[in-house]
Structure formats: C-alpha cells, structure tokens
C-alpha atoms as a PDB file:
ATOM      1  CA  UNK A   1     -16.386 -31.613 -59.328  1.00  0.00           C
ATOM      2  CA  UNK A   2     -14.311 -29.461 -56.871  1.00  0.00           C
ATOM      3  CA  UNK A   3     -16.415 -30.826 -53.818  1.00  0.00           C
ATOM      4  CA  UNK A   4     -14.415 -30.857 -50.703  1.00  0.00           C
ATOM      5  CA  UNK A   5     -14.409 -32.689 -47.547  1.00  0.00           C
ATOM      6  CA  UNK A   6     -11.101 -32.861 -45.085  1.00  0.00           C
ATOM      7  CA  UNK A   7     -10.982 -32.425 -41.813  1.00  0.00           C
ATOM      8  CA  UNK A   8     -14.508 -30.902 -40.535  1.00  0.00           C
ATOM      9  CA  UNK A   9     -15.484 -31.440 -37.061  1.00  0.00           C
ATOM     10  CA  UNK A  10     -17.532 -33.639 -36.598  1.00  0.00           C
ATOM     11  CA  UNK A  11     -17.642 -35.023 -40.237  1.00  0.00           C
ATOM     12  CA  UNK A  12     -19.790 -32.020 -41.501  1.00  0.00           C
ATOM     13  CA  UNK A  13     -19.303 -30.902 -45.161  1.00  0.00           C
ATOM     14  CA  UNK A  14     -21.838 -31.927 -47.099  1.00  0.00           C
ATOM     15  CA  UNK A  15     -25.167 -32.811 -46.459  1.00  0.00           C
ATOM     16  CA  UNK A  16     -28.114 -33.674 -49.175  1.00  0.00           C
ATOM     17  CA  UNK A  17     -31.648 -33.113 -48.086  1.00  0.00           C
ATOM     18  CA  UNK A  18     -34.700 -34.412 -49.575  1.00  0.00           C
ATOM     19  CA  UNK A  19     -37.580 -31.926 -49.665  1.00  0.00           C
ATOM     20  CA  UNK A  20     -40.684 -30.968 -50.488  1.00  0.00           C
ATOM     21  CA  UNK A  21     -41.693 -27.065 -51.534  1.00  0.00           C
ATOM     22  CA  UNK A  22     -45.541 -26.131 -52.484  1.00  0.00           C
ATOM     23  CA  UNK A  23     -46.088 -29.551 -53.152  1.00  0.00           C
ATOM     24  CA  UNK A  24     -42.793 -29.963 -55.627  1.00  0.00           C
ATOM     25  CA  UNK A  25     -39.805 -31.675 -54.942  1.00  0.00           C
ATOM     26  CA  UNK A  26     -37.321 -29.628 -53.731  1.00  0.00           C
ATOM     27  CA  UNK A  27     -34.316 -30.866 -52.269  1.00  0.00           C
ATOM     28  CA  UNK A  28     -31.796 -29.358 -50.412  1.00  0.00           C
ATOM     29  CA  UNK A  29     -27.369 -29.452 -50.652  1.00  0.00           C
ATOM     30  CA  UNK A  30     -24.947 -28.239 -48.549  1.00  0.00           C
ATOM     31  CA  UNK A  31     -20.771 -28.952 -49.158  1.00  0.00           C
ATOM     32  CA  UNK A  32     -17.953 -27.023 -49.564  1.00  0.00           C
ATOM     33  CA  UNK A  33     -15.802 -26.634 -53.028  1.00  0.00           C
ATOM     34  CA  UNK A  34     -12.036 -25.214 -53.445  1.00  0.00           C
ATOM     35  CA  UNK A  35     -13.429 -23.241 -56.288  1.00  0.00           C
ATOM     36  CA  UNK A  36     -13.406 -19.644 -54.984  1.00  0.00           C
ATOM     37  CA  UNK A  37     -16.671 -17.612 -54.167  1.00  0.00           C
ATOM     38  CA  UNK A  38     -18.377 -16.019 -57.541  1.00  0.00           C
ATOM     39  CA  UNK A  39     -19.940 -13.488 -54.887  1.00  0.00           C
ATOM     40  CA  UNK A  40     -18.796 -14.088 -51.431  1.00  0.00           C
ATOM     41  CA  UNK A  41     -16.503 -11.343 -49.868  1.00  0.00           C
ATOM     42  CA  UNK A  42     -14.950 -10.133 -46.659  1.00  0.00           C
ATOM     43  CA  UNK A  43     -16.543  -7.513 -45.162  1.00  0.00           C
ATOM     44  CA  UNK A  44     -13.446  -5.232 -45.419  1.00  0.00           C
ATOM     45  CA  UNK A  45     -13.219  -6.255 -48.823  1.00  0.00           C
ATOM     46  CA  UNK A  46     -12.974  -3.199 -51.649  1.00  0.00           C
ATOM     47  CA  UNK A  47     -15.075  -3.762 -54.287  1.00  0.00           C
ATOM     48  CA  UNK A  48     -12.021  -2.891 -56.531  1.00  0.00           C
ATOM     49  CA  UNK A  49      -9.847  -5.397 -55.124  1.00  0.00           C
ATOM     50  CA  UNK A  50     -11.685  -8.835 -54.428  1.00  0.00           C
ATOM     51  CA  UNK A  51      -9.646 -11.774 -52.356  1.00  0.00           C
ATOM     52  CA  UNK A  52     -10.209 -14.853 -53.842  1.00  0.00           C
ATOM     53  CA  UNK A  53     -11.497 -17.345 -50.998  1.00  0.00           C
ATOM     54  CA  UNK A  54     -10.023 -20.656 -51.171  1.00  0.00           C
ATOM     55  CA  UNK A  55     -12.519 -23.421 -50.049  1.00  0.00           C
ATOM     56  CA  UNK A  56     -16.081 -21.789 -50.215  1.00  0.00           C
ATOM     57  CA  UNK A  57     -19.284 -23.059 -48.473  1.00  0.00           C
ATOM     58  CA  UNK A  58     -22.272 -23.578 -50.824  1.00  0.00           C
ATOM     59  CA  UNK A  59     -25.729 -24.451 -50.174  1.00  0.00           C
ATOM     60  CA  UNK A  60     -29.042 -24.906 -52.772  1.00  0.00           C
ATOM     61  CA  UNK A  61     -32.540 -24.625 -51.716  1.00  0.00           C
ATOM     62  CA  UNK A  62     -35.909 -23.576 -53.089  1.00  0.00           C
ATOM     63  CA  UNK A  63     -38.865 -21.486 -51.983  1.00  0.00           C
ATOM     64  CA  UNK A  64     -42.259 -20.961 -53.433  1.00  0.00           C
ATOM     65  CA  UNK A  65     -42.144 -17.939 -55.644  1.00  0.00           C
ATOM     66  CA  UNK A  66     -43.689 -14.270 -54.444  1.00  0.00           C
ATOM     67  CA  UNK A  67     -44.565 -13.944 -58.258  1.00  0.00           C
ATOM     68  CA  UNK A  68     -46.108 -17.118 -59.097  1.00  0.00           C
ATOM     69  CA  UNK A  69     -46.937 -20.223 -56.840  1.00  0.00           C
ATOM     70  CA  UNK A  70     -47.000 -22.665 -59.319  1.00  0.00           C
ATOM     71  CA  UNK A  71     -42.984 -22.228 -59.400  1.00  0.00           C
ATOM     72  CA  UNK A  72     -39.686 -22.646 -57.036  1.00  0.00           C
ATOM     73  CA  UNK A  73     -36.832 -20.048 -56.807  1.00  0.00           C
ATOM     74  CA  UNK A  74     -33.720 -22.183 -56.732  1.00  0.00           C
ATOM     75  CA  UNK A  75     -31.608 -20.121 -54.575  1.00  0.00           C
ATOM     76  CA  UNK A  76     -27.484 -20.519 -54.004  1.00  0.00           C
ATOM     77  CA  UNK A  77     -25.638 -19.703 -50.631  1.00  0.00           C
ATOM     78  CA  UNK A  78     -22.189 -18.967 -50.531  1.00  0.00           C
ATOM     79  CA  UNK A  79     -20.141 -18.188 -47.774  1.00  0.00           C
ATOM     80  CA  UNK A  80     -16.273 -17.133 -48.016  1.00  0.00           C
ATOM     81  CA  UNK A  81     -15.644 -18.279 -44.639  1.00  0.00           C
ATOM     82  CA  UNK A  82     -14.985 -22.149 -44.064  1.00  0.00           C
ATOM     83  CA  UNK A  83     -16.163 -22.715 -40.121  1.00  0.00           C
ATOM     84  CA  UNK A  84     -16.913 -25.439 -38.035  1.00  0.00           C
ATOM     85  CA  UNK A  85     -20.020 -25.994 -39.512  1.00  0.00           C
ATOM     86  CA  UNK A  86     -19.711 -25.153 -43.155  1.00  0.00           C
ATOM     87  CA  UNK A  87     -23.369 -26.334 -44.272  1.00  0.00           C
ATOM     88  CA  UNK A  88     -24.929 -23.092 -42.591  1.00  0.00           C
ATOM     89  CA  UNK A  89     -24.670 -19.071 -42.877  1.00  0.00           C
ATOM     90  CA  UNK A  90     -23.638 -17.191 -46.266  1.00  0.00           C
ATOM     91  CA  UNK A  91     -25.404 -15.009 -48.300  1.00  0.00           C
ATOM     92  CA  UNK A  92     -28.135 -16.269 -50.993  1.00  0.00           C
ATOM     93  CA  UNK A  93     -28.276 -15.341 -54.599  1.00  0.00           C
ATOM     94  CA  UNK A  94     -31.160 -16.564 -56.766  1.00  0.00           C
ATOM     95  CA  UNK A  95     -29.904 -18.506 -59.660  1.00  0.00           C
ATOM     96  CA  UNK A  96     -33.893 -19.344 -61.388  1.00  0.00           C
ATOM     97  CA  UNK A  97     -37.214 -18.930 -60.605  1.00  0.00           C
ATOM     98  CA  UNK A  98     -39.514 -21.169 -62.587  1.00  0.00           C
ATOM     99  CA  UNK A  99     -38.514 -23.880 -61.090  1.00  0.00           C
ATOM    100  CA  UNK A 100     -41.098 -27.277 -61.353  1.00  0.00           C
ATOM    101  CA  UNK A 101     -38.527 -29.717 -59.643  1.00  0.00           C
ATOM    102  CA  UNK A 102     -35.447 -29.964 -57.879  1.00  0.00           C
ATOM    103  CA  UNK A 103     -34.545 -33.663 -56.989  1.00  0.00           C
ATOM    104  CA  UNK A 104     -31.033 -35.227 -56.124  1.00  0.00           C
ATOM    105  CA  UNK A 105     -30.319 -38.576 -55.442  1.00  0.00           C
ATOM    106  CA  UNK A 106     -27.191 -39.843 -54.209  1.00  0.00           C
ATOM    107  CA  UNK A 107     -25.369 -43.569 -54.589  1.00  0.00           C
ATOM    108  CA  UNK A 108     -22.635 -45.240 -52.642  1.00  0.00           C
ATOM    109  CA  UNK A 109     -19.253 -46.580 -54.068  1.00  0.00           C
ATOM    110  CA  UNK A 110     -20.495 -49.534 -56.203  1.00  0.00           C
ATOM    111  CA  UNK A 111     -18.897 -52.130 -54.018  1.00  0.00           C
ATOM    112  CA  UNK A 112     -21.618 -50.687 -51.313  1.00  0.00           C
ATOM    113  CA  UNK A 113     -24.735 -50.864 -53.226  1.00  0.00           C
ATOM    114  CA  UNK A 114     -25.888 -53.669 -53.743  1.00  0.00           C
ATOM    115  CA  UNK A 115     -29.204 -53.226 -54.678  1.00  0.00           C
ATOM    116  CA  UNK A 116     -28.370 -50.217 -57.239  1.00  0.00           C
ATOM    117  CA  UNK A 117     -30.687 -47.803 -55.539  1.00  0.00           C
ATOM    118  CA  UNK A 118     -30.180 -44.223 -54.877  1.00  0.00           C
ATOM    119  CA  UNK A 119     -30.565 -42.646 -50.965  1.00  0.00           C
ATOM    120  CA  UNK A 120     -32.834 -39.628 -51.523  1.00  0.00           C
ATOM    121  CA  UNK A 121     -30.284 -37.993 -48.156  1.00  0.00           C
ATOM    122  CA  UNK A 122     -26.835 -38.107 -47.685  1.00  0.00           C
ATOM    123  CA  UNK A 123     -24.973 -37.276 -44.181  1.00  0.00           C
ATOM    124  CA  UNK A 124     -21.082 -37.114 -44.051  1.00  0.00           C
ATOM    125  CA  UNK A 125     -21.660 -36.638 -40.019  1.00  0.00           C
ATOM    126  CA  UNK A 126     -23.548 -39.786 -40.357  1.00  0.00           C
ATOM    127  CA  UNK A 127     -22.006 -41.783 -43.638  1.00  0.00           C
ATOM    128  CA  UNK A 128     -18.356 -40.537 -42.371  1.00  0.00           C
ATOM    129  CA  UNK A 129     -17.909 -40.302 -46.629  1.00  0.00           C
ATOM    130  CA  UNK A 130     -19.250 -38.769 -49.794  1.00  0.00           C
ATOM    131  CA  UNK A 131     -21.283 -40.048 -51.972  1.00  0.00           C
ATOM    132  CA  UNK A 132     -20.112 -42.264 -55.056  1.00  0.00           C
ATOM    133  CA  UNK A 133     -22.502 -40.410 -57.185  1.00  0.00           C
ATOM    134  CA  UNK A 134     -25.387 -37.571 -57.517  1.00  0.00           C
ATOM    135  CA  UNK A 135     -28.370 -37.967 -59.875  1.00  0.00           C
ATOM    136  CA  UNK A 136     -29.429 -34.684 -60.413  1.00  0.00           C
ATOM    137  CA  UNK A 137     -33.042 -33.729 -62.140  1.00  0.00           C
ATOM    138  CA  UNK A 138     -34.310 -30.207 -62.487  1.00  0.00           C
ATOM    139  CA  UNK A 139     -38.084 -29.562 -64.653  1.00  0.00           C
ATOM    140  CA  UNK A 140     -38.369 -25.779 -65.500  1.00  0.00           C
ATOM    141  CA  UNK A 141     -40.178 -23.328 -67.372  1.00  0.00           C
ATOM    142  CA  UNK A 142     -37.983 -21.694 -70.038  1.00  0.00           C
ATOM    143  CA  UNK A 143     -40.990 -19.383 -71.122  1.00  0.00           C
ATOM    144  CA  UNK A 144     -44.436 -18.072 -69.576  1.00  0.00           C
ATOM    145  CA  UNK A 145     -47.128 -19.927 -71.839  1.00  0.00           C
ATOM    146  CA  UNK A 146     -49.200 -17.711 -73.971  1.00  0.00           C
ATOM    147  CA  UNK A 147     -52.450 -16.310 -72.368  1.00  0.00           C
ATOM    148  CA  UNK A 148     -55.779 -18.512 -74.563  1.00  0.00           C
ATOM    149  CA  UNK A 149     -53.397 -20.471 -76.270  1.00  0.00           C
ATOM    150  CA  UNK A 150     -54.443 -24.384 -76.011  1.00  0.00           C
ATOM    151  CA  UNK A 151     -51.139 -26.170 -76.387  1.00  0.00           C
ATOM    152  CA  UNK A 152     -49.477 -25.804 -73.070  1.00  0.00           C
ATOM    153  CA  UNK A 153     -46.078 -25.808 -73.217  1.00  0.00           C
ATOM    154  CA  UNK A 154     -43.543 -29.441 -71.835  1.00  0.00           C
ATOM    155  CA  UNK A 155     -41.517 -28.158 -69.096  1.00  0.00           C
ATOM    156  CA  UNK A 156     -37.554 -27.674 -70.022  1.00  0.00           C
ATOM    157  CA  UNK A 157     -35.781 -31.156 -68.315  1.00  0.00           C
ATOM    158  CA  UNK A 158     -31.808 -31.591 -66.894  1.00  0.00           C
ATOM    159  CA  UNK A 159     -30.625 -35.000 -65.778  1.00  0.00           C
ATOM    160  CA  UNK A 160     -26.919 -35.068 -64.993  1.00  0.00           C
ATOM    161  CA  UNK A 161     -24.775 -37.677 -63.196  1.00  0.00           C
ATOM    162  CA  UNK A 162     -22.156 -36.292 -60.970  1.00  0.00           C
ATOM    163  CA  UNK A 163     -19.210 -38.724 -60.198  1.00  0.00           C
ATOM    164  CA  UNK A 164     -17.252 -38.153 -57.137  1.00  0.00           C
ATOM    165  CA  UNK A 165     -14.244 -40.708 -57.520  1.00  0.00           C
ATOM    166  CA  UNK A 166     -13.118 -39.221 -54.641  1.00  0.00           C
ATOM    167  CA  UNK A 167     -15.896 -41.051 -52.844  1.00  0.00           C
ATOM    168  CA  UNK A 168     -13.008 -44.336 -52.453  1.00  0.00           C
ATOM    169  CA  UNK A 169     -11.199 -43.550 -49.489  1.00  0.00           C
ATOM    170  CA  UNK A 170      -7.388 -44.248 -51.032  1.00  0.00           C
ATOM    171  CA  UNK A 171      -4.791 -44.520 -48.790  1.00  0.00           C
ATOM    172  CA  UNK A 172      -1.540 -42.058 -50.085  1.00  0.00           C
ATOM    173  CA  UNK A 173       1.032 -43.412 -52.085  1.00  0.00           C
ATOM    174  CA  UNK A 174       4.481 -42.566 -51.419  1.00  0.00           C
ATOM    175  CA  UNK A 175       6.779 -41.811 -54.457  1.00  0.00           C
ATOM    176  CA  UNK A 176       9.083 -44.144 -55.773  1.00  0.00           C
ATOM    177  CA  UNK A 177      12.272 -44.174 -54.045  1.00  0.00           C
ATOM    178  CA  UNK A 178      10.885 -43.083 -51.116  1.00  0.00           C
ATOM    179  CA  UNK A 179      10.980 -45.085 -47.961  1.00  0.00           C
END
C-alpha cells in the first residue's frame, strides 16, 4: 500500500522474482515504501533516539531452513538508505520459518491484459511501471505435527490481492483557478 516508485535511475524500484527454494515456490520482491524502517538505522544512530527514515528499501526472499528442510525461512531486508539501486543491500530479519510456499503473481492495468493472466515477474527497469495488481499466496505450518499421530495436519493458507491504483500513470491536475 505505501509502495513507491519516482525517480530511480534507470527505472529500478521494484522488481518481483519468481523462484524456486528446495523444490517450493519461493519467489522473490524488491520495492521501496515511504513507510519508515521497523529496524533499519544509521550507523551513528543511538539506540535511544531512532531517526525515522523516510522512503525505505525492502526486499522478501526465502531459504531452506538449517532446522528442518521440509520448510522456507521467509526473510525481510530493509535498508534505511534509498540509493541508486534500491532493490539490493540492507539488513535481513526473519519474519517465519515454516514456510511451504511463497508465490506472487503480478497483473497489468486492466486495459493491458487482455487475456486476464498474471506475469509470474515484474521489472520496472523493463515494464517502465508497476504492476496493476499482486496475487499473493503463502502455505505454512502453524504447528509441528504430533510425533505417531496419523492425521497429518492441512497447511495454514493466505491469499491476498494487493491493488496498486497507482499503477495508471495520471497526469497532475492543476487546482481550480489555476492557470
């Protein structure tokens, strides 16, 4: 919801990755959001006394898990500086680790797709916009399944559809009155 993309070289600023992880889907996203950082600090930063960034890079990928390989970590990068390329650096935090699956799939502006099918990447260096729309599905284990026990438990599922109406490129109105 608080994506942004303004004024990167190059077009940079977000970039959606399909990708596989041990044999699970697990895609990767890159962008840049005017929220502020929920970890991200300057260096010379006092713990006491946190500067709020104001455009933050964030990033999610997966790994295989050191604990169990049957799983992902889903992993989030931040990074309080905004650079030149804003889809790489940061520090990573991990958000969950029995992950299953990870997939994103991303839509033009309706007027664009024709057929009604998702693009399983997404470019702004290439595309030169954002997407109209994210599909976003994530399968997880909320709890380890009992040792002996025969019913094995359905894995946890999120679906969500994020609109990005700011996918229309919309020229700026000047107020009334004003010539």
């Amino acid at each position: 919801r608080y994506l942004y993309w303004d004024g990167f070289t190059g077009d940079t600023g977000f970039i959606g990755e399909s990708g596989m992880v041990g044999g699970k889907d697990a895609d990767h996203v890159d962008f840049v959001t005017s929220r502020p950082s929920r970890l991200a600090q300057l260096e010379e930063e006092r713990a006491d006394d946190p500067v709020p960034s104001p455009l933050t890079e964030v990033g999610y990928a997966l790994r295989v898990s050191d604990e169990n390989s049957d799983y992902l970590e889903l992993y989030r990068r931040e990074d309080w500086f905004v650079d030149d390329n804003p889809v790489r650096g940061g520090k990573y935090t991990l958000v969950y680790e029995k992950i299953l699956k990870f997939d994103l799939l991303y839509f033009p502006i309706p007027e664009e797709n024709v057929d009604g099918k998702g693009l399983k990447d997404w470019d702004t260096r290439v595309k030169k916009k954002l997407p109209y729309a994210i599909v976003l599905e994530i399968e997880f284990v909320a709890e380890e399944p009992i040792e002996g026990s025969a019913d094995e438990e359905e894995p946890e599922r999120i679906s969500r559809i994020i609109v990005l109406k700011g996918a229309y490129n919309v020229a700026p109105q000047q107020a009334p009155g004003q010539d």
